[in-house]
Protein backbone atom coordinates (compact mmCIF):
# COMPACT_ATOMS: atom_id res chain seq x y z
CA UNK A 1 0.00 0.00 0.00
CA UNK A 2 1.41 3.56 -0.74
CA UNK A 3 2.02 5.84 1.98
CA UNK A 4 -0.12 8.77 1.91
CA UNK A 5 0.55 11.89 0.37
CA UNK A 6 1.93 14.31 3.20
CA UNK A 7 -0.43 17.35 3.65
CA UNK A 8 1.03 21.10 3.40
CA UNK A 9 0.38 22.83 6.71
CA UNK A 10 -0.30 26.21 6.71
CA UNK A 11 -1.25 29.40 8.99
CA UNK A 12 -3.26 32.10 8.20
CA UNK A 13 -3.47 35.73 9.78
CA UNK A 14 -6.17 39.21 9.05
CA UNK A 15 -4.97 42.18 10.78
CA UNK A 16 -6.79 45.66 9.38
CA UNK A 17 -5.11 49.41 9.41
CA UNK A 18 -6.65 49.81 12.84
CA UNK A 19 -3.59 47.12 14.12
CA UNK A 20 -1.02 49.09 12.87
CA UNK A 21 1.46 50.84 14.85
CA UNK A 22 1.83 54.68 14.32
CA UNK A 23 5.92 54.21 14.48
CA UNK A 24 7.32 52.51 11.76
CA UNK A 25 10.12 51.23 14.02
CA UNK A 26 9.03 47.73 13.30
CA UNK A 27 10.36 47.79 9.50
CA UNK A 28 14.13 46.72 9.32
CA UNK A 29 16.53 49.40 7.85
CA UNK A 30 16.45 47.99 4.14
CA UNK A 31 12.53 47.66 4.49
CA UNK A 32 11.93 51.42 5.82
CA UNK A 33 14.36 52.67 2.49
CA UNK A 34 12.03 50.59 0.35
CA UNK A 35 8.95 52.61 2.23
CA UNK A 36 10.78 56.04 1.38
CA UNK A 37 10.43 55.34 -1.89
CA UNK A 38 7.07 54.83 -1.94
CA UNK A 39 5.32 58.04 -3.27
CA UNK A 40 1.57 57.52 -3.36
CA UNK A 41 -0.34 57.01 -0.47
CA UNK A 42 -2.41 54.13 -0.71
CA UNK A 43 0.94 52.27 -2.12
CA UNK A 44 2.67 52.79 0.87
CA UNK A 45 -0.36 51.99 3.47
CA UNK A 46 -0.95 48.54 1.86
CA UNK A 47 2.67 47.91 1.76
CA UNK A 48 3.07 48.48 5.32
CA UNK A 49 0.08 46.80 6.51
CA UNK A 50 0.78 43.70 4.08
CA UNK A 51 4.33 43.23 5.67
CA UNK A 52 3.16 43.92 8.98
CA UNK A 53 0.81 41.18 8.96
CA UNK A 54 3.30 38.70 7.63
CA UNK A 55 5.56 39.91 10.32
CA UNK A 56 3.10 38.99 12.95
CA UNK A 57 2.06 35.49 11.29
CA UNK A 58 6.02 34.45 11.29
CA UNK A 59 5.99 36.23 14.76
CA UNK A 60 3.36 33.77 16.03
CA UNK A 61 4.56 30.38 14.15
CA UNK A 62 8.07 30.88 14.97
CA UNK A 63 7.28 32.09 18.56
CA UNK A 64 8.85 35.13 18.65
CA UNK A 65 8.39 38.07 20.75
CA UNK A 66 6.14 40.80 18.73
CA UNK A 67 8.20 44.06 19.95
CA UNK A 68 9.65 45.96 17.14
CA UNK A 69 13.13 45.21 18.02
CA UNK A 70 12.22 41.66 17.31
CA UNK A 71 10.04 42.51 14.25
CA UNK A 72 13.07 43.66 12.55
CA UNK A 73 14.79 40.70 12.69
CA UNK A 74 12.06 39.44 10.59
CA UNK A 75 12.20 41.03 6.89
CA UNK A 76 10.08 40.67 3.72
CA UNK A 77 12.02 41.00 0.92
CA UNK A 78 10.91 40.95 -2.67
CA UNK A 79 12.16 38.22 -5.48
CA UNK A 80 12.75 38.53 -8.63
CA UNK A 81 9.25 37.48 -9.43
CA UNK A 82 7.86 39.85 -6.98
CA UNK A 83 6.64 37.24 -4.85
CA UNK A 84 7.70 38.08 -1.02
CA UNK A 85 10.38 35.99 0.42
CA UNK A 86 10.74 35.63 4.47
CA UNK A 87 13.94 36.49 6.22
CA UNK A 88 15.42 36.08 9.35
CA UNK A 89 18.13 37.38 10.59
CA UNK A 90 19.29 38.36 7.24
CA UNK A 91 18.99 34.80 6.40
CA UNK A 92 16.14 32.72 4.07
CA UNK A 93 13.77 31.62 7.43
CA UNK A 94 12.82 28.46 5.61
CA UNK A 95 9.18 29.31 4.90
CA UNK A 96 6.68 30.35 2.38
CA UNK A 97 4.81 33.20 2.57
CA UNK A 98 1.93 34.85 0.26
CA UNK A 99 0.35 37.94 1.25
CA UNK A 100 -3.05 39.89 0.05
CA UNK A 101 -4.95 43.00 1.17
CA UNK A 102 -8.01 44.73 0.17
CA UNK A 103 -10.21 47.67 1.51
CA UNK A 104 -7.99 48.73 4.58
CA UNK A 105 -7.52 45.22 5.17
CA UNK A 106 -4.40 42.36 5.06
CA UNK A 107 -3.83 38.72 4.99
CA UNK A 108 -1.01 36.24 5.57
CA UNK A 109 -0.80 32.68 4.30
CA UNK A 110 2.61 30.80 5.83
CA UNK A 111 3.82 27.65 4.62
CA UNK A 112 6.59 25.35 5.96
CA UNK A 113 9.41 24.98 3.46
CA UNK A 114 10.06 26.03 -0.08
CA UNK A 115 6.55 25.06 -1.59
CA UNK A 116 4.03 26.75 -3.92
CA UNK A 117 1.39 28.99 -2.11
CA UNK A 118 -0.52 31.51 -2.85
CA UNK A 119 -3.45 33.32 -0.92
CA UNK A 120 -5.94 36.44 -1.64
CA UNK A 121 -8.59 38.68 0.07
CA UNK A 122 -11.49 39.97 -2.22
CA UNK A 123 -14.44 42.31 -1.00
CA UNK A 124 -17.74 41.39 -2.95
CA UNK A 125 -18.89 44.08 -5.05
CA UNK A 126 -20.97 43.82 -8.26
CA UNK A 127 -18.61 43.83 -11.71
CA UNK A 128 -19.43 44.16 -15.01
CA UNK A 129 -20.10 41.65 -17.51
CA UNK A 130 -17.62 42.43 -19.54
CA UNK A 131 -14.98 41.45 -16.25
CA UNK A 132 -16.67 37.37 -16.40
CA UNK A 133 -16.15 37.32 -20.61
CA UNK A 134 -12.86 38.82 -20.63
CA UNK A 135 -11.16 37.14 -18.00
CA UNK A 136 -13.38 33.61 -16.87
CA UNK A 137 -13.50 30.01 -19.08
CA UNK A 138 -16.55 29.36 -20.87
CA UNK A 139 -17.28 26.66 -17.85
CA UNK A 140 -16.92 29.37 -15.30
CA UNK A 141 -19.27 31.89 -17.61
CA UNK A 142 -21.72 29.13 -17.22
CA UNK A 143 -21.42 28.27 -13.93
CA UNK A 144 -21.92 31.93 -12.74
CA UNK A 145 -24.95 32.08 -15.46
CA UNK A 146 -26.95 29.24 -13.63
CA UNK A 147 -26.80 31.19 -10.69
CA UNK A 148 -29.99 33.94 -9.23
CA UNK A 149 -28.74 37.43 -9.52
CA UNK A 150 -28.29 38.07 -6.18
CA UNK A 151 -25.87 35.27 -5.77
CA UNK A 152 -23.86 36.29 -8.83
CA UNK A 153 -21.39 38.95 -7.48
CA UNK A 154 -20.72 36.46 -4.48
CA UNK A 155 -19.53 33.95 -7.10
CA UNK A 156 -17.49 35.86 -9.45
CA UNK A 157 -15.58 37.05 -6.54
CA UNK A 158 -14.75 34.19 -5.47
CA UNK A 159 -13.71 32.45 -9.13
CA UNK A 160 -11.64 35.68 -9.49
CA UNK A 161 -9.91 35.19 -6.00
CA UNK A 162 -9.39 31.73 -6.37
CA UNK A 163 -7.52 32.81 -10.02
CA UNK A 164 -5.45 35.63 -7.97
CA UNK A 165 -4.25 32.83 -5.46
CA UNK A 166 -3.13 30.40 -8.17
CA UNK A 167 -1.26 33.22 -9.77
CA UNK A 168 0.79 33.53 -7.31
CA UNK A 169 1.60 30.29 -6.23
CA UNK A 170 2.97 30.31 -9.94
CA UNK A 171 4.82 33.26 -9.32
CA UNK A 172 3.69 34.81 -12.32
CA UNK A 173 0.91 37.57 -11.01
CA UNK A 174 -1.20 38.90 -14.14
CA UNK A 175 1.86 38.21 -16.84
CA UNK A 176 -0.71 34.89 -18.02
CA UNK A 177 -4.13 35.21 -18.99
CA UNK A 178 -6.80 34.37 -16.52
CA UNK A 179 -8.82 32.10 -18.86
CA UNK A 180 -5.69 29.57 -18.54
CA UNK A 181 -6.59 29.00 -14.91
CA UNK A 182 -10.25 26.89 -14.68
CA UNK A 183 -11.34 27.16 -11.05
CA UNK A 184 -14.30 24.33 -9.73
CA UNK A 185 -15.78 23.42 -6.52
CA UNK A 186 -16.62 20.48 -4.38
CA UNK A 187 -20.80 20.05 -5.20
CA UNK A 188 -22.72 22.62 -4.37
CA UNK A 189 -19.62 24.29 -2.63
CA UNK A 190 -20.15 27.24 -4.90
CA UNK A 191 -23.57 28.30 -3.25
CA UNK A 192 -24.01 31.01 -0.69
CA UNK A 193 -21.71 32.20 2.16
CA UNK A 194 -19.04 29.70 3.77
CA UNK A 195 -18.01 30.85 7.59
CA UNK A 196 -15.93 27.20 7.20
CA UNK A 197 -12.94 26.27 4.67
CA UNK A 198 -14.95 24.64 1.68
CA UNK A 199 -11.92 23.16 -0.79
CA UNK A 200 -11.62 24.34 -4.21
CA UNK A 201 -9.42 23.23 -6.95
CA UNK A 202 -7.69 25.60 -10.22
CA UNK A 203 -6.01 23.79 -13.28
CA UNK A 204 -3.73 25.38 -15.54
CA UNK A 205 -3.74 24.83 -18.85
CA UNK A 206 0.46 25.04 -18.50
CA UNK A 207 0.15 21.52 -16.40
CA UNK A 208 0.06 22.65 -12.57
CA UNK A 209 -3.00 22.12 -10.58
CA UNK A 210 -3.34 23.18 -7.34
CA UNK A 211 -6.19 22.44 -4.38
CA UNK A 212 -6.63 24.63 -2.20
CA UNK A 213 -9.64 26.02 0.47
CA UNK A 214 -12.04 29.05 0.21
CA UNK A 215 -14.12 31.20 2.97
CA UNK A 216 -16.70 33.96 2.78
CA UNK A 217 -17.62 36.17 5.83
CA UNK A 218 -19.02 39.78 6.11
CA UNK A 219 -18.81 40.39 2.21
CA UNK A 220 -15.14 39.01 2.41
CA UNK A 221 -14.20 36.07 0.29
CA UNK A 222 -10.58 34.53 1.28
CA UNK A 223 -8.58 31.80 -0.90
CA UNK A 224 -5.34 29.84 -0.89
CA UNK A 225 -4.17 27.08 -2.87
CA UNK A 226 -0.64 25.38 -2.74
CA UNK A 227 1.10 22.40 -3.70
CA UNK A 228 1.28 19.97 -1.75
CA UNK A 229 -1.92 19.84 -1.28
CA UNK A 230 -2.52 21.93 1.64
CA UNK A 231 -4.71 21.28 4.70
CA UNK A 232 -7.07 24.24 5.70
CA UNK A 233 -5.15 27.23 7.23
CA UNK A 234 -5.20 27.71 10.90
CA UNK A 235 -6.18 30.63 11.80
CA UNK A 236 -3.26 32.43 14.19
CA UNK A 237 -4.88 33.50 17.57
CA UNK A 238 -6.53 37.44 17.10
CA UNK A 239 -7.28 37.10 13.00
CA UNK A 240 -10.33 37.97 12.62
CA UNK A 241 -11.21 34.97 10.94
CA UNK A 242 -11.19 32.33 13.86
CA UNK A 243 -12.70 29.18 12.97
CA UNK A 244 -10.56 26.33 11.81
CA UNK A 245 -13.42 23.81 10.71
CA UNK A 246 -13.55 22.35 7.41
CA UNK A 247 -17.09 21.19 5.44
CA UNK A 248 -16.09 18.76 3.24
């Protein structure tokens, strides 16, 4: 008999603008020059508030202390790719990281080892049609057709997040077209709002498919996929997402 397939544990952490500090004394020396930089505003909130909350997740996993002299041991640090990479010390800490915020809002996936991951944070908010046809499969463009009206903008969110976390577990952000990237569900996963981790699966068309877990909650849908296949994120003690069960 073949030994199961080992499962990719993960963590997952929310913090909103409200949790950040008003000193940036926090950010390492290298990451506050990268801030100065920065010229527009929102740029440099979301930047901040992004590396803040994947400072606190590796904080929490690694049991650190969360005092800013300690949070600047810990550094985010952009590839190549873009993708953030997790230091310590000045040295590659040996985990994965993926990071998403939306309206005022952040969100940390962490992954043991060097593995693909990739999370996102989406606020539900009616698009236009032209947003399913341009950037959904024809399967999706069904799917989201069979649904009532209402239930429509819930939907295509969370498609379009699901796409935005397999992007980035490719590394490869918006550089490939969406419509390589087919995104199903578990039956009848797809209908109304999920407080638990419901999984979810995306294909793409260049041979890599991923599984991966999806949430909705106070018009916020969350996704993360990886490879291995990951178990459902744990949620690190004070995210504002807090439960941990999974509906199969």
């Amino acid at each position: 008999m073949r030994p199961p397939e080992a499962r990719l544990e993960t963590r997952w952490l929310e913090q909103t603008e409200a949790d950040l500090p008003a000193r940036d004394d926090w950010l390492s020396a290298e990451e506050a020059a990268v801030l100065g930089r920065m010229r527009l505003a929102k740029r440099r909130a979301d930047w901040k508030l992004g590396r803040w909350t994947a400072k606190r997740t590796a904080a929490a996993w690694l049991n650190l202390a969360g005092d800013p002299h300690a949070l600047c041991r810990v550094e985010v640090r952009a590839a190549p790719s873009g993708a953030p990479e997790l230091f310590l010390a000045g040295r590659p800490a040996g985990f994965t990281i993926s990071i998403s915020h939306r309206a005022g809002m952040a969100a940390c996936a962490m992954a043991t080892g060097d593995v693909a991951l990739g999370c996102d944070l989406e606020l539900i908010e009616p698009r236009d049609p032209s947003f399913v046809s341009d950037y959904f499969t024809e399967q999706e463009q069904a799917l989201i057709s069979r649904q009532p009206e209402q239930d429509r903008p819930a939907l295509v969110t969370l498609i379009w997040s699901a796409k935005e976390s397999a992007l980035k577990a490719l590394r490869e952000g918006l550089r490939i077209d969406t419509r390589s990237l087919a995104v199903t569900f578990a039956a009848q996963a797809q209908g109304g709002a999920a407080a638990h981790w419901r999984p979810l699966q995306v294909a793409y068309s260049g041979g890599a498919v991923f599984q991966g877990w999806w949430q909705q909650t106070n018009r916020m849908v969350r996704t993360l996929v990886g490879a291995p296949v990951p178990l459902a994120p744990l949620s690190i003690e004070g995210c504002a997402v807090s439960s941990n069960s999974v509906i199969q």
